[in-house]
Protein backbone atom coordinates (compact mmCIF):
# COMPACT_ATOMS: atom_id res chain seq x y z
CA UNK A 1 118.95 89.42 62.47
CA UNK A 2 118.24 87.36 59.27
CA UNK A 3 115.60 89.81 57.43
CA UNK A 4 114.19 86.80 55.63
CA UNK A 5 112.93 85.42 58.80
CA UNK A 6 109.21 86.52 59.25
CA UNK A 7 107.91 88.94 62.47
CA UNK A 8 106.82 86.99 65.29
CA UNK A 9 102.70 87.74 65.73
CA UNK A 10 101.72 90.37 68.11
CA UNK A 11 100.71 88.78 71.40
CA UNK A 12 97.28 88.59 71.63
CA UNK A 13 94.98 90.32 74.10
CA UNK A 14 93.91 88.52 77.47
CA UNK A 15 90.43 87.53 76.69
CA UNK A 16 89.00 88.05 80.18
CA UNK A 17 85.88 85.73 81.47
CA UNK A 18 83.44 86.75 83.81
CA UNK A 19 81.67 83.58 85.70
CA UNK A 20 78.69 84.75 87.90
CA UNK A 21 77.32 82.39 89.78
CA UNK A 22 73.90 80.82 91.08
CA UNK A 23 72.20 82.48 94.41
CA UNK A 24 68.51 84.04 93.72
CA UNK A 25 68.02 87.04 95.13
CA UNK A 26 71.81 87.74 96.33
CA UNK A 27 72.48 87.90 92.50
CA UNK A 28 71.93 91.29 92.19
CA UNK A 29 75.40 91.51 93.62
CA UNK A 30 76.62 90.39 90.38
CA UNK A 31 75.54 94.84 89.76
CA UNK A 32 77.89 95.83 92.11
CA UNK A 33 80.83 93.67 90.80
CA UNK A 34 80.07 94.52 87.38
CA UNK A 35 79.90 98.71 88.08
CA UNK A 36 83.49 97.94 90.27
CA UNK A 37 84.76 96.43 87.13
CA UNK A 38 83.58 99.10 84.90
CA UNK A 39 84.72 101.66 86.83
CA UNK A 40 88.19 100.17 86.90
CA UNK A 41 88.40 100.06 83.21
CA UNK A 42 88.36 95.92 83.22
CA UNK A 43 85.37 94.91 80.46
CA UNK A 44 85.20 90.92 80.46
CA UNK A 45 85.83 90.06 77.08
CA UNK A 46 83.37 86.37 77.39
CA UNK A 47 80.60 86.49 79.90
CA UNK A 48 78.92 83.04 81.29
CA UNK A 49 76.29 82.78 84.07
CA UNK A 50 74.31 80.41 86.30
CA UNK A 51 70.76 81.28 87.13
CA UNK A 52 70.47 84.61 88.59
CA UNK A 53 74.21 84.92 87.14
CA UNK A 54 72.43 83.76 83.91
CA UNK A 55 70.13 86.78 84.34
CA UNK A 56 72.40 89.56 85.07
CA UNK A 57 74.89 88.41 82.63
CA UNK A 58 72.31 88.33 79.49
CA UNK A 59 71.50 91.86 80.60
CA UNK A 60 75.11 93.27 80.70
CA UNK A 61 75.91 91.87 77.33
CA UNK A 62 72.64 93.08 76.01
CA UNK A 63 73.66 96.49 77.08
CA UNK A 64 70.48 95.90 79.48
CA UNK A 65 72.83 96.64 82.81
CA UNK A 66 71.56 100.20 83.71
CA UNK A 67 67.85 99.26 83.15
CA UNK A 68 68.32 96.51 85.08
CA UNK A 69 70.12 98.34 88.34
CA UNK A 70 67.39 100.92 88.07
CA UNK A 71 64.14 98.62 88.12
CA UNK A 72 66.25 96.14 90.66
CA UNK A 73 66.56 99.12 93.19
CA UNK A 74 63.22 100.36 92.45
CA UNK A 75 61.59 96.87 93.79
CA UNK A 76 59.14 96.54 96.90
CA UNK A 77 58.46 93.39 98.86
CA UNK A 78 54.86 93.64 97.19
CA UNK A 79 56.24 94.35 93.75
CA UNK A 80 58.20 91.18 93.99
CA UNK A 81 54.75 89.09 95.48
CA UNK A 82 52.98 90.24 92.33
CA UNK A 83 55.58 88.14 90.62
CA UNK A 84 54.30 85.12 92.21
CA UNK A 85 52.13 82.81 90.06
CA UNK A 86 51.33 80.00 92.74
CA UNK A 87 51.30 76.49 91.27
CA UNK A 88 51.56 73.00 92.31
CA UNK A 89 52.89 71.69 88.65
CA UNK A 90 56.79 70.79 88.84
CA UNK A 91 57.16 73.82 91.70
CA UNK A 92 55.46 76.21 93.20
CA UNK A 93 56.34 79.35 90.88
CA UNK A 94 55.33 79.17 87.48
CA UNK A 95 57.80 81.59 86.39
CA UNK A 96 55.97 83.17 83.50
CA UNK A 97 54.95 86.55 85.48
CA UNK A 98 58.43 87.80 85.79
CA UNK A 99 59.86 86.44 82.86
CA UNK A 100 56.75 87.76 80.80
CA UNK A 101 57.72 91.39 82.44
CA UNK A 102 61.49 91.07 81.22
CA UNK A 103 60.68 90.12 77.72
CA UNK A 104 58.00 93.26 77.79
CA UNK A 105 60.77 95.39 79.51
CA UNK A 106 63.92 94.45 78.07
CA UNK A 107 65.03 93.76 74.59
CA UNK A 108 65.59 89.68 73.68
CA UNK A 109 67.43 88.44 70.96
CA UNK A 110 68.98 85.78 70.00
CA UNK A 111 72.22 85.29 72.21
CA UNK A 112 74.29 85.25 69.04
CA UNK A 113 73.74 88.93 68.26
CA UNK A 114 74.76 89.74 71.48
CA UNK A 115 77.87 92.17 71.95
CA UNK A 116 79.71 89.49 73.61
CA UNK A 117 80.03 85.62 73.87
CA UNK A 118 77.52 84.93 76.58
CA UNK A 119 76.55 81.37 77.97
CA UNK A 120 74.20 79.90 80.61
CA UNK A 121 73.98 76.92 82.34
CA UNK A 122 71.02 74.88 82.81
CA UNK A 123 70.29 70.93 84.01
CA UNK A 124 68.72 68.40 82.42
CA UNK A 125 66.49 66.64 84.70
CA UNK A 126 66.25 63.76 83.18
CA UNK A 127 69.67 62.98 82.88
CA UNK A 128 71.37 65.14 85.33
CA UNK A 129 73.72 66.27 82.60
CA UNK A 130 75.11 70.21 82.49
CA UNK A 131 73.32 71.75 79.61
CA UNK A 132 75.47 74.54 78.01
CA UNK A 133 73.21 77.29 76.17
CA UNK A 134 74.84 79.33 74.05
CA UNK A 135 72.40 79.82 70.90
CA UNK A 136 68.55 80.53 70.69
CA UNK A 137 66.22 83.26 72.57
CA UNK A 138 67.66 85.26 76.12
CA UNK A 139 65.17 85.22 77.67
CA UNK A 140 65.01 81.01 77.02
CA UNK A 141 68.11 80.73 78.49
CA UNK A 142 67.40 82.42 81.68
CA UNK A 143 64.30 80.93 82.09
CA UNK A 144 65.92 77.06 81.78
CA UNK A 145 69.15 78.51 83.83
CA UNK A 146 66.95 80.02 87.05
CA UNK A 147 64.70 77.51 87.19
CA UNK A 148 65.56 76.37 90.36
CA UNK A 149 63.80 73.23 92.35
CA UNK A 150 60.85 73.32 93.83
CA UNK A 151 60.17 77.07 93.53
CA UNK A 152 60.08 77.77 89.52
CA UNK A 153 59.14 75.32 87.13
CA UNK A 154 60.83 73.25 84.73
CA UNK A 155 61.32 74.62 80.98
CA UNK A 156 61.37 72.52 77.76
CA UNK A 157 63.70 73.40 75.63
CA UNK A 158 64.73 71.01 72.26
CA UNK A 159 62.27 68.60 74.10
CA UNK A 160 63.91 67.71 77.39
CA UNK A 161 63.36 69.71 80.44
CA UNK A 162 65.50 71.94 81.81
CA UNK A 163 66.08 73.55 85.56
CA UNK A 164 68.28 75.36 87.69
CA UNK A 165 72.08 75.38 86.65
CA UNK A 166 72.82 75.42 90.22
CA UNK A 167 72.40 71.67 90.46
CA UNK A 168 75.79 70.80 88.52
CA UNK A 169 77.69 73.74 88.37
CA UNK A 170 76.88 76.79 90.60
CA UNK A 171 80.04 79.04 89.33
CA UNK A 172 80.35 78.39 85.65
CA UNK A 173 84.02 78.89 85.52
CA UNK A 174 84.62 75.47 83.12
CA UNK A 175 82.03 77.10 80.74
CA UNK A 176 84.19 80.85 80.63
CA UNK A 177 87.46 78.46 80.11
CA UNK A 178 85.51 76.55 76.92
CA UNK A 179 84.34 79.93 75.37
CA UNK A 180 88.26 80.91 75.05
CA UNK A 181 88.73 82.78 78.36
CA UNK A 182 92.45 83.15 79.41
CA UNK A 183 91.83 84.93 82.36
CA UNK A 184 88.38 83.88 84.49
CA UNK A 185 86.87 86.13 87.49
CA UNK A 186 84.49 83.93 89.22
CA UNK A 187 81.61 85.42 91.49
CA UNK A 188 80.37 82.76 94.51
CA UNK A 189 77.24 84.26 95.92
CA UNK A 190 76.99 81.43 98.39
CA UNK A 191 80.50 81.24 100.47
CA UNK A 192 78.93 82.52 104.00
CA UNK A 193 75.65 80.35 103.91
CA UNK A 194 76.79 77.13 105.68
CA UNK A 195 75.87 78.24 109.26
CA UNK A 196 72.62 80.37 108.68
CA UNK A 197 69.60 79.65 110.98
CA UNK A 198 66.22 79.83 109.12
CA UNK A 199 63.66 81.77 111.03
CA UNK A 200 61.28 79.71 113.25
CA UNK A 201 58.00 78.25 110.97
CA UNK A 202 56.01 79.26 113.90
CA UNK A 203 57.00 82.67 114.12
CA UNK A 204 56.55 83.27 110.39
CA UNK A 205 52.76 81.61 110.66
CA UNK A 206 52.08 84.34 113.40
CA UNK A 207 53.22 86.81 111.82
CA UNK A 208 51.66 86.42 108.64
CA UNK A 209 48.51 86.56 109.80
CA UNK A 210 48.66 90.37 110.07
CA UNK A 211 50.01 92.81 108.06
CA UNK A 212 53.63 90.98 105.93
CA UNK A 213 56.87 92.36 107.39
CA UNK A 214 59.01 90.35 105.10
CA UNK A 215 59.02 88.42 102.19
CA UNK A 216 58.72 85.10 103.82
CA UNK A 217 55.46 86.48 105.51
CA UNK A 218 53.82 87.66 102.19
CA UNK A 219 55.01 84.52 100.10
CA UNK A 220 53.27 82.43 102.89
CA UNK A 221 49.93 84.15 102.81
CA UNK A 222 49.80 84.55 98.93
CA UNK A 223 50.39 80.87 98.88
CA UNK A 224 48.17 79.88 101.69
CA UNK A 225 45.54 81.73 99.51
CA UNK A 226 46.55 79.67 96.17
CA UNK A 227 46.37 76.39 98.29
CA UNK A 228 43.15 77.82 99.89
CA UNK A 229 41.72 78.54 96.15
CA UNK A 230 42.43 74.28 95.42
CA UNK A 231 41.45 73.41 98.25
CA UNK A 232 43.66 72.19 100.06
CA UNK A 233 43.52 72.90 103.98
CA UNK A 234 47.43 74.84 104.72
CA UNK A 235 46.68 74.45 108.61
CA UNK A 236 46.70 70.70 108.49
CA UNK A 237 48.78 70.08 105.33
CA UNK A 238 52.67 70.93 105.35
CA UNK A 239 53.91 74.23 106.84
CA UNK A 240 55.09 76.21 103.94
CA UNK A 241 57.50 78.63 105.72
CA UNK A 242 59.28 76.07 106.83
CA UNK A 243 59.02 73.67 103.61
CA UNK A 244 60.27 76.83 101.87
CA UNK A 245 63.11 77.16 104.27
CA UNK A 246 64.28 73.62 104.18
CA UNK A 247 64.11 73.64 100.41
CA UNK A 248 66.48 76.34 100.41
CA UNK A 249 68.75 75.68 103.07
CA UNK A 250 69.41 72.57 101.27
CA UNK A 251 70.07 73.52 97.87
CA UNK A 252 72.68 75.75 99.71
CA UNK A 253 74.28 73.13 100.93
CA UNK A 254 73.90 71.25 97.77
CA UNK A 255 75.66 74.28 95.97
CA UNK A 256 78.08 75.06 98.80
CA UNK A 257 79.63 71.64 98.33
CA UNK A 258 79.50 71.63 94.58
CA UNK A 259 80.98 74.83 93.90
CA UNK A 260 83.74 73.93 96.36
CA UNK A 261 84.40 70.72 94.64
CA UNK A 262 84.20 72.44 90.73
CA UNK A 263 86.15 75.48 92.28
CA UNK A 264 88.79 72.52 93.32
CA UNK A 265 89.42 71.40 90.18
CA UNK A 266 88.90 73.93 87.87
CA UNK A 267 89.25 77.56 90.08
CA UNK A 268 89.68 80.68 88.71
CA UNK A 269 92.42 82.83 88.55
CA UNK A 270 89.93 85.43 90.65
CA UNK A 271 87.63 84.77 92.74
CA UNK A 272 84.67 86.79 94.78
CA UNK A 273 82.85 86.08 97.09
CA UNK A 274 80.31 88.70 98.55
CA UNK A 275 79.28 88.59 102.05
CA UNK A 276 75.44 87.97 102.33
CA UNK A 277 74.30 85.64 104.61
CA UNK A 278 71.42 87.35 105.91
CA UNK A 279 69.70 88.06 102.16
CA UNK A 280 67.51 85.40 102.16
CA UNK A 281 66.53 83.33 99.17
CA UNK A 282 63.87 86.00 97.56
CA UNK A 283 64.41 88.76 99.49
CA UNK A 284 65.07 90.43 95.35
CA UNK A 285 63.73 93.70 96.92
CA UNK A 286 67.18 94.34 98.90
CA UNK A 287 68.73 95.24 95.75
CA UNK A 288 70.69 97.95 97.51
CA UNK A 289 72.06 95.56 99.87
CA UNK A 290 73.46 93.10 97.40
CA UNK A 291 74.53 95.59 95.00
CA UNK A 292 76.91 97.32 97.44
CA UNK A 293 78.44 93.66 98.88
CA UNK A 294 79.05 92.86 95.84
CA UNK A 295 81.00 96.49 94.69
CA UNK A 296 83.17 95.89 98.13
CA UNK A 297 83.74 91.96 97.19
CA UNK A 298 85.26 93.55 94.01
CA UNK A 299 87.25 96.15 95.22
CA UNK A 300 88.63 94.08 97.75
CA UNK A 301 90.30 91.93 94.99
CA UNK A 302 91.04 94.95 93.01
CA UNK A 303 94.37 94.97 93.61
CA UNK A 304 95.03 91.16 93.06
CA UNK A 305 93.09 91.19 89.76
CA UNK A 306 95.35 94.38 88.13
CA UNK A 307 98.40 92.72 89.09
CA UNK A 308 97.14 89.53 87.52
CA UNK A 309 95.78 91.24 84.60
CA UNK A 310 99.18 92.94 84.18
CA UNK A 311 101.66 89.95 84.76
CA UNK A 312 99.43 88.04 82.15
CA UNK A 313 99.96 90.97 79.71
CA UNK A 314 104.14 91.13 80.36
CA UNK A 315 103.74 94.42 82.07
């Protein structure tokens, strides 16, 4: 060996990216993949998110994770009502109730103090661009990133107004892969939704008119009451439950099909996809539920994932 000739470099770690994607309410399984990581000593080294992945991420990087598992499990169908700020500007959630309550709750910063790299993604509805944020307040970032259609409403940010991430790309795996991710574990929330039958409008109008079994029942009466309060007459205007339905059976379809084409062309080297079909779109007080389908989705892949992690290493 000529000892002029320099060392070669050390190889350098795996820089591992966790993408968690867009589904409301059966985010919170993004928990459960994240404690099944933990507890199998894997730590994603870059961590990018769309909407409710946008949420959950911010929090793990923060170092936000346990508060967040612990309030998540903690919520009630009428906790999550309160939530509600009926409006009929750009959607019919405001937004600012539960995002005021995170930035009271949990600490915001700018995203680069964070531990990590983190990203989110957000739309721009004027130009239907992807809008990559990876600088300014948390707590902005969600907000643009979960703002999804017709529910929440738009957010200005930089002066052109941002929604849901969802739109353009529900599993941000092309975002990990820009941050410097070698390896990327991608979460799809929304795999087993092609095929689910919303509940009957009628059904949910008769029920709601006694005491709320489910979330559809209460978000119908607490906006009949908001439409009530403007004046407008809900029994011969449209039929919420269903309008409510339709809106998100097709943005499931919408994300379904985009995911499937993104996935196609950029997948990841993991990918998990929890079974939740019957969580519907704000059912966010069946934490439990998501939590654990999204622990099994993880173990399931364990073993995949190691050997990856370990072939990419030269073990």
């Amino acid at each position: 060996m000529n000892p002029t000739r320099p060392r070669p470099d050390p190889p350098s770690k795996t820089r591992i990216g966790l993408a968690l994607g867009g589904g409301s309410a059966r985010g919170w399984a993004h928990i459960g993949v994240i404690r099944a990581l933990q507890d199998a000593g894997i730590e994603p080294d870059i961590v990018c998110g769309t909407s409710i992945g946008a949420l959950v991420g911010a929090a793990y990087v923060g170092g936000e994770l346990d508060r967040l598992e612990t309030w998540v499990r903690s919520l009630r169908l009428q906790t999550v009502v309160s939530f509600l700020d009926f409006s009929l500007n750009g959607g019919l959630i405001k937004g600012e109730k539960l995002i005021g309550f995170f930035r009271s709750h949990f600490v915001d910063r700018d995203i680069r103090e964070l531990a990590r790299p983190f990203g989110a993604v957000a739309t721009d509805l004027q130009r239907g661009r992807e809008v990559w944020l990876r600088e300014g307040r948390v707590t902005d970032a969600v907000r643009a990133s979960i703002a999804l259609p017709g529910l929440f409403t738009p957010v200005q940010l930089d002066g052109n107004w941002l929604v849901d991430g969802g739109l353009v790309n529900p599993v941000p795996v092309s975002l990990c892969r820009a941050m410097g991710a070698d390896i990327v574990i991608a979460v799809d929330l929304n795999t087993d939704r092609l095929g689910h039958h919303p509940k009957p409008a009628k059904t949910l109008r008769k029920r709601a008119a006694a005491e709320p079994e489910s979330l559809a029942d209460a978000v119908m009466a607490r906006i009949q009451t908001g439409m009530s309060q403007l004046g407008i007459n809900h029994e011969t205007g449209p039929k919420i439950p269903a309008m409510l339905d339709v809106v998100a059976s097709s943005i499931n379809i919408m994300q379904v099909r985009i995911t499937r084409s993104r996935l196609a062309g950029d997948p990841p080297d993991v990918l998990l996809a929890p079974l939740l079909a019957d969580l519907g779109l704000m059912e966010f007080h069946r934490a439990s539920v998501a939590i654990d389908a999204g622990r099994r989705a993880a173990e399931a892949v364990m073993p995949q994932l190691q050997a990856r992690l370990s072939d990419d290493n030269g073990n």
